[in-house]
Protein backbone atom coordinates (compact mmCIF):
# COMPACT_ATOMS: atom_id res chain seq x y z
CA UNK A 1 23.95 66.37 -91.68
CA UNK A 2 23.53 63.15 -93.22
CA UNK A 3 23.42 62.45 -97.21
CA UNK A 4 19.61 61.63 -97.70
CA UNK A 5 19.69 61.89 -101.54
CA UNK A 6 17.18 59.34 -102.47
CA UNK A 7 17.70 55.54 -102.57
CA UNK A 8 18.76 54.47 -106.33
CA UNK A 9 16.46 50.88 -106.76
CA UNK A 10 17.80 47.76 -108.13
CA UNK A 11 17.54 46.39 -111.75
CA UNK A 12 18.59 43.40 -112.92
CA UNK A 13 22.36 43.85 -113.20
CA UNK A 14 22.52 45.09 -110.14
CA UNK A 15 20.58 42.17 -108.75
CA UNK A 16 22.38 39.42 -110.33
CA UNK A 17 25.72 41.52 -109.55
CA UNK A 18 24.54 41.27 -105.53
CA UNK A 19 23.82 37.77 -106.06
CA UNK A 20 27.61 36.85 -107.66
CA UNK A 21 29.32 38.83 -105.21
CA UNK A 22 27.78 36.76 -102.80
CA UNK A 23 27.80 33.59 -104.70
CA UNK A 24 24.04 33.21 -104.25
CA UNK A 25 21.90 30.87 -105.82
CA UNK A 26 17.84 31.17 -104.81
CA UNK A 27 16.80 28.21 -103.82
CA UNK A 28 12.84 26.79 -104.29
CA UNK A 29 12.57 25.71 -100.64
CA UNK A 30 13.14 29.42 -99.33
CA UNK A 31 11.02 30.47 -102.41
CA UNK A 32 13.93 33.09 -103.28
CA UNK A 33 12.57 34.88 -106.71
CA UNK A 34 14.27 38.03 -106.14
CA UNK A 35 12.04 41.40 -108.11
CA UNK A 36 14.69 42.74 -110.98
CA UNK A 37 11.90 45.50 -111.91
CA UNK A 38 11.88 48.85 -110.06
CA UNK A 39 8.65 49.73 -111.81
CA UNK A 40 6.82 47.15 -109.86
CA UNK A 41 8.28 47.38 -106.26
CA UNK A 42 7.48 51.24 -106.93
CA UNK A 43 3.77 49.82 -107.72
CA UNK A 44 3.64 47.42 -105.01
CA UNK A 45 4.62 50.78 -102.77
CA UNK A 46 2.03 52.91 -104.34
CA UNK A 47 -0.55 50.16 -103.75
CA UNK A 48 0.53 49.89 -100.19
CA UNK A 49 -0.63 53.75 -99.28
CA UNK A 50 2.45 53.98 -97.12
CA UNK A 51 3.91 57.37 -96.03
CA UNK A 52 6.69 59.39 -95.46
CA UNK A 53 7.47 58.22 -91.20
CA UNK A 54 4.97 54.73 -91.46
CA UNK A 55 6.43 52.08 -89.61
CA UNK A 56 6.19 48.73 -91.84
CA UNK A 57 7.37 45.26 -92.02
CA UNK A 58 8.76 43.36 -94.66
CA UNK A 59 9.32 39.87 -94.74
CA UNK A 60 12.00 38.26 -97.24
CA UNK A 61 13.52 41.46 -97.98
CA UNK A 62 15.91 39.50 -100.11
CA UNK A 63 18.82 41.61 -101.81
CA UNK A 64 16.68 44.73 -100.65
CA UNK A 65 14.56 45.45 -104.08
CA UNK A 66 11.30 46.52 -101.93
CA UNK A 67 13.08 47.57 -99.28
CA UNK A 68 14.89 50.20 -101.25
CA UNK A 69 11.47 51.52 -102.42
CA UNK A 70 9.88 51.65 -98.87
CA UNK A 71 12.85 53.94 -97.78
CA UNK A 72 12.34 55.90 -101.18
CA UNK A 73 8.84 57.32 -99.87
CA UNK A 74 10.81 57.84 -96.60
CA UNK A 75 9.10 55.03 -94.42
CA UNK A 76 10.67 53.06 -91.25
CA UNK A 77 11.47 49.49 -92.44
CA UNK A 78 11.70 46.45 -89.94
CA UNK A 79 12.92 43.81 -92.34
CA UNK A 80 12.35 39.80 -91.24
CA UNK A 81 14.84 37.58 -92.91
CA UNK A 82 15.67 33.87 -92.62
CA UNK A 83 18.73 33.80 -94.67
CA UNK A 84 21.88 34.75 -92.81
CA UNK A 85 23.71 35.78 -95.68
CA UNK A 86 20.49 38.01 -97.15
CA UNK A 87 20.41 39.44 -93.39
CA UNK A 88 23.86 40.21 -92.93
CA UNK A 89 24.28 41.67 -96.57
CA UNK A 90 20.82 44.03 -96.61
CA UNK A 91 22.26 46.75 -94.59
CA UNK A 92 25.76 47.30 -96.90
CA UNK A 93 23.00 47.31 -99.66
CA UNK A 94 21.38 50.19 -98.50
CA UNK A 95 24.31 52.24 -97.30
CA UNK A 96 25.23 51.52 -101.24
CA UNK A 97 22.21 52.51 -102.70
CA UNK A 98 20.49 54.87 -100.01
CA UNK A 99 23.07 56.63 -98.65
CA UNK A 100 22.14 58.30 -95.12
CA UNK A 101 19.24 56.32 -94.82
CA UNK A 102 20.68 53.22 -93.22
CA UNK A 103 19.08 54.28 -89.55
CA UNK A 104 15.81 53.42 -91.02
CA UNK A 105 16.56 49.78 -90.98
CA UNK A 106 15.68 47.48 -89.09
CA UNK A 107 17.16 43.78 -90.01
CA UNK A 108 15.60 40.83 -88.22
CA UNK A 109 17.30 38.35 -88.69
CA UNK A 110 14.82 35.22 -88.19
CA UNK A 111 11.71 33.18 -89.25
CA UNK A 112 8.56 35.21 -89.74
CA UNK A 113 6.70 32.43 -88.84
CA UNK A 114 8.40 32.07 -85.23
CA UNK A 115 9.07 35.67 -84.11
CA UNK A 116 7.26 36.18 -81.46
CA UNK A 117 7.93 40.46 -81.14
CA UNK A 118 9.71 43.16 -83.58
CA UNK A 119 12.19 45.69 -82.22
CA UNK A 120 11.18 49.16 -82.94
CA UNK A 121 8.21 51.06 -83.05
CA UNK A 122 5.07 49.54 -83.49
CA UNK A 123 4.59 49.06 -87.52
CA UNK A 124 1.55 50.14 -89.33
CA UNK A 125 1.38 48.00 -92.41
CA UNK A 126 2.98 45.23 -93.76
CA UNK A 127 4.23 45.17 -97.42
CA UNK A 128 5.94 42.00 -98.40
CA UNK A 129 6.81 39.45 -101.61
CA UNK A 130 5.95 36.55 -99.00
CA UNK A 131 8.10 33.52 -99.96
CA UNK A 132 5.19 31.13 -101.81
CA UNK A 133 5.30 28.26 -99.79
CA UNK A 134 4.27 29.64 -96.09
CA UNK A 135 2.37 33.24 -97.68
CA UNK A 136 -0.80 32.33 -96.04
CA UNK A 137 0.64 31.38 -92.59
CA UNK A 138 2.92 33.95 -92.26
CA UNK A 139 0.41 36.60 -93.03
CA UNK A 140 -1.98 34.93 -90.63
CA UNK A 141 0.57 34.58 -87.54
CA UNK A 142 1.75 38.66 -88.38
CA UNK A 143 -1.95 39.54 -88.08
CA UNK A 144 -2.45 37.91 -84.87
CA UNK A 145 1.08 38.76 -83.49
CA UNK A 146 1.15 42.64 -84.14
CA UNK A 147 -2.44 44.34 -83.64
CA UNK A 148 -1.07 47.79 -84.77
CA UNK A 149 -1.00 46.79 -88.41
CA UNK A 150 -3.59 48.87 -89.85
CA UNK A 151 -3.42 47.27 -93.43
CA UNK A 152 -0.96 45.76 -96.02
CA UNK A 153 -0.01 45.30 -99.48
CA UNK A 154 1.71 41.25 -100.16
CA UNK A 155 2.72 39.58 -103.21
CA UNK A 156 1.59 36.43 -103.21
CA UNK A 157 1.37 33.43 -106.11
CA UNK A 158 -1.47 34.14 -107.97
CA UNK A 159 -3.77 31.01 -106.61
CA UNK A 160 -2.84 32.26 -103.36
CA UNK A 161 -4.15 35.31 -103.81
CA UNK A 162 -7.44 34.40 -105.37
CA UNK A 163 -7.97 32.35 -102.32
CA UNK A 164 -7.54 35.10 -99.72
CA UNK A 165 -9.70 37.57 -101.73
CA UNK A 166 -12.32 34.91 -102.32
CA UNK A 167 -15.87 35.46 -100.91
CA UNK A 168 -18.06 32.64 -99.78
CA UNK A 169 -19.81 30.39 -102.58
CA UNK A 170 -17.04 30.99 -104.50
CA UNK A 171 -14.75 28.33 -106.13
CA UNK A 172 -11.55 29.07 -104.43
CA UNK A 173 -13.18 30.09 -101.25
CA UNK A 174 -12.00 28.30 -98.02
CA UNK A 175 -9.64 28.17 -95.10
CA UNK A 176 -7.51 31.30 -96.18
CA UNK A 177 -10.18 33.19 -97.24
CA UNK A 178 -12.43 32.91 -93.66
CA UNK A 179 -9.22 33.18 -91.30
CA UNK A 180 -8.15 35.76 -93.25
CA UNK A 181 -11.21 37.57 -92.85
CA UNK A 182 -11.25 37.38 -88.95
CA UNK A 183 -8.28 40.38 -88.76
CA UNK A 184 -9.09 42.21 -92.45
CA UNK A 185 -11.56 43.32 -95.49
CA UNK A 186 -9.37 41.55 -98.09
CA UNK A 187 -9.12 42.92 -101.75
CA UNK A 188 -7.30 41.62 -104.90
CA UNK A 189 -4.79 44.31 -105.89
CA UNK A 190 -3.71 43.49 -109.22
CA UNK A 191 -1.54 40.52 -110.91
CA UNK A 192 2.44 40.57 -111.54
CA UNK A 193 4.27 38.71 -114.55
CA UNK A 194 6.36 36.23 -114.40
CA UNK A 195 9.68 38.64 -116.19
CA UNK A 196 9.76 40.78 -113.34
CA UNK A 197 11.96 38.29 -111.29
CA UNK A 198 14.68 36.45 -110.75
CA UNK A 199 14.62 33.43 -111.61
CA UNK A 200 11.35 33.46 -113.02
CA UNK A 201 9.02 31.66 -111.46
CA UNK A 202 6.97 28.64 -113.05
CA UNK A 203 3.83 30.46 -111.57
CA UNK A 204 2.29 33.60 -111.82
CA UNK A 205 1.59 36.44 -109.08
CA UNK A 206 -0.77 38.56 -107.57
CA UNK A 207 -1.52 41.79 -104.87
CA UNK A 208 -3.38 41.40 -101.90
CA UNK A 209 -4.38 44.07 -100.26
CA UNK A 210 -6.02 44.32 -96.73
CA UNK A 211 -7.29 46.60 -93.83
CA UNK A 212 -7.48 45.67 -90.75
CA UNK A 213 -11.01 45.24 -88.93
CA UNK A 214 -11.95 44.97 -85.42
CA UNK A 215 -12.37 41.56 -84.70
CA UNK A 216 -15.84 40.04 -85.00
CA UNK A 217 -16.52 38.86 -81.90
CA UNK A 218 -15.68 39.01 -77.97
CA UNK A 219 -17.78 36.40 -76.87
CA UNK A 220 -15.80 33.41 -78.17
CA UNK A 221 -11.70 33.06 -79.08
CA UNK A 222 -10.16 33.45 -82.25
CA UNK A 223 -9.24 29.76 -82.04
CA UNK A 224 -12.34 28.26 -81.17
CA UNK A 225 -13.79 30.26 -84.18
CA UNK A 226 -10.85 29.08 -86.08
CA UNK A 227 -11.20 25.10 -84.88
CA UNK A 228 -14.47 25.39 -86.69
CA UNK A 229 -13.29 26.37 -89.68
CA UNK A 230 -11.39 23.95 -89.85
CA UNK A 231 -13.50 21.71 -89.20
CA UNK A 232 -15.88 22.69 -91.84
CA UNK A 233 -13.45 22.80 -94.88
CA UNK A 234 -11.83 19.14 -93.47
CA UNK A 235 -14.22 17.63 -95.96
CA UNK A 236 -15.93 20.93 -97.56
CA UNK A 237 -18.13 18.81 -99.68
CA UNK A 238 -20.30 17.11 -96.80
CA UNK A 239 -23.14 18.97 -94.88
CA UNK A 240 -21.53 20.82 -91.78
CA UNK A 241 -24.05 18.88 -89.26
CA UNK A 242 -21.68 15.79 -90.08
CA UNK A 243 -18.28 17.43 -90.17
CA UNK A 244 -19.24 19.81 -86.87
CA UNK A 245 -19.69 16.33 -85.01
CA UNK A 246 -16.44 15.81 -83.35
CA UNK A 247 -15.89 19.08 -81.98
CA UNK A 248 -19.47 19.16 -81.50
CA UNK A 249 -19.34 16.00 -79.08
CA UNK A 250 -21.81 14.80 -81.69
CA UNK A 251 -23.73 15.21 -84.98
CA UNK A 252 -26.95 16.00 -82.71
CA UNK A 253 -24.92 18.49 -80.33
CA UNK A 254 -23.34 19.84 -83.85
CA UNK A 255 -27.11 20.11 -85.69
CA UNK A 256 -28.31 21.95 -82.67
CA UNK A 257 -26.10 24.48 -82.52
CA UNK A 258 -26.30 24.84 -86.22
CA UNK A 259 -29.68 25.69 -85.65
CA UNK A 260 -29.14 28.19 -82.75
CA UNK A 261 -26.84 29.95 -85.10
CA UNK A 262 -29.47 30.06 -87.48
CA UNK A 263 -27.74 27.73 -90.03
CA UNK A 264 -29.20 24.78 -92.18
CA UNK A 265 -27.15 21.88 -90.76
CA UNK A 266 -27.06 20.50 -94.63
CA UNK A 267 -25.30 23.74 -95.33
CA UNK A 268 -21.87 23.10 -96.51
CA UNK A 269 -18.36 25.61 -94.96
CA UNK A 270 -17.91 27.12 -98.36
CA UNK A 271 -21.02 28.83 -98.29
CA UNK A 272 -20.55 30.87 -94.96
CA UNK A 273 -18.63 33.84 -93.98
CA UNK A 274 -16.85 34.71 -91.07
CA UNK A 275 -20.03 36.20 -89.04
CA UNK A 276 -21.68 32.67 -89.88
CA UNK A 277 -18.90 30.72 -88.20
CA UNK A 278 -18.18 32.81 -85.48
CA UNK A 279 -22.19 32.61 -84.39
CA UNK A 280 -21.34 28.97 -84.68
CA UNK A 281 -18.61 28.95 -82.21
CA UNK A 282 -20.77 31.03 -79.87
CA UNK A 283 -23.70 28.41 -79.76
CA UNK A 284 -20.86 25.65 -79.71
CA UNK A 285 -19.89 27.15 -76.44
CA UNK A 286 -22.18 28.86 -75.13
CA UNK A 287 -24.99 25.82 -74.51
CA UNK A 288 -25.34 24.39 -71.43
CA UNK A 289 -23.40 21.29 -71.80
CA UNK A 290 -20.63 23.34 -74.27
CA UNK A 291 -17.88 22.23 -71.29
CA UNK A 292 -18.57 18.22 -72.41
CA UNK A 293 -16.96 18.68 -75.35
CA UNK A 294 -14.34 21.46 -74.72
């Protein structure tokens, strides 16, 4: 039999002794801030809900701080990461510090944003500190791309977060927050210092949390639903009668289907949610002369 004794997590020696061994220095554009605190990726776990045998994927694994905590509540890990060196060094990690425990790893080595399937099982959540600068589409591609995920737990920079959580009307409301809403009931899960990483980042963090809904609509596309989104938030200050007019095939065409939807057509984006946008897709293409402008 195996050694299973469970996976000893990394602190910040053993971080920065990972990151000398491999002369590694994070860099901004890959938005490496690697987690030095086992309290937290033992909170971000928690948080999660995940479960002794849940498949789940983690993007930007890194030197393997959340990782190691995944495997420590005995889940299946499928682990997406960009950085060759990160990749190739994870699984050494966790025959180091998880001894026995290595065949629940899975290292893809790759670019969340471009994989188009995961080996393995079909995962059930996702639990990730998403690299800043592509959080929101890389959530938003993993959501389309793997329809098993039931929910997920990501660490995100704090702005980030408030936008994905945000409900119509509200300040930080827009494109993040309605796409978003399409796959998943979206909650803000708490906030993260700064000290828990490193390097410390200029910015602060925060926990989204999300579970997955059936979508809201058969009768249109995601991406027509989506087009008009972004069509609405292109200038979110104007009245959506005038910003609905190109993919309209017109600001009358766009007013009329407003109305069909049962919108004002001097309603701004920022005030609907995703059941107002979708109904506007519908009457976009579901009028008689919907094909003109298709």
């Amino acid at each position: 039999m195996p050694e299973t004794s469970a996976p000893r997590l990394l602190g910040p020696a053993e971080v920065r002794e990972l990151a000398a061994r491999l002369g590694l220095r994070p860099t901004k554009q890959r938005g490496q801030n690697f987690v030095i605190d086992a309290n937290t990726v033992r909170r971000i776990v928690r948080e999660s809900g995940v479960t002794d045998g849940e498949v789940v994927v983690e993007v930007g694994p890194g030197l393997g701080s959340l990782t190691l905590a995944l495997l420590e509540v005995g889940a299946e890990v499928t682990a997406i990461e960009i950085d060759p060196l990160l990749a190739g060094e994870l699984p050494t990690t966790i025959g180091a510090f998880a001894p026995g425990q290595a065949e629940r790893l899975r290292v893809v080595l790759a670019d969340a944003m471009a994989v188009t399937d995961l080996p393995g099982p079909p995962p059930q959540a996702l639990v990730a500190n998403l690299p800043y600068n592509v959080s929101v589409p890389v959530l938003l591609h993993l959501l389309a791309l793997l329809p098993s995920l039931e929910r997920g737990l990501v660490m995100v920079q704090a702005e980030v977060a408030d936008r994905l959580a945000a409900p119509p009307g509200s300040k930080t409301y827009g494109i993040p927050s309605a796409k978003a809403a399409w796959f998943a009931d979206v909650r803000r899960a708490g906030a993260i210092g700064r000290n828990v990483f490193w390097p410390a980042p200029n910015v602060d963090s925060g926990l989204v949390a999300w579970t997955r809904r059936e979508p809201p609509t058969d009768r249109v596309t995601r991406e027509q639903v989506f087009a008009v989104i972004d069509a609405a938030f292109a200038q979110r200050r104007k009245a959506l009668r005038g910003v609905l007019r190109t993919i309209a095939g017109g600001a009358e065409r766009a007013e009329a289907a407003l109305r069909a939807a049962g919108i004002d057509p001097l309603t701004r984006g920022e005030a609907l949610g995703i059941d107002e946008f979708v109904a506007i897709a519908v009457a976009l293409h579901e009028s008689p002369d919907a094909g003109e402008s298709a």
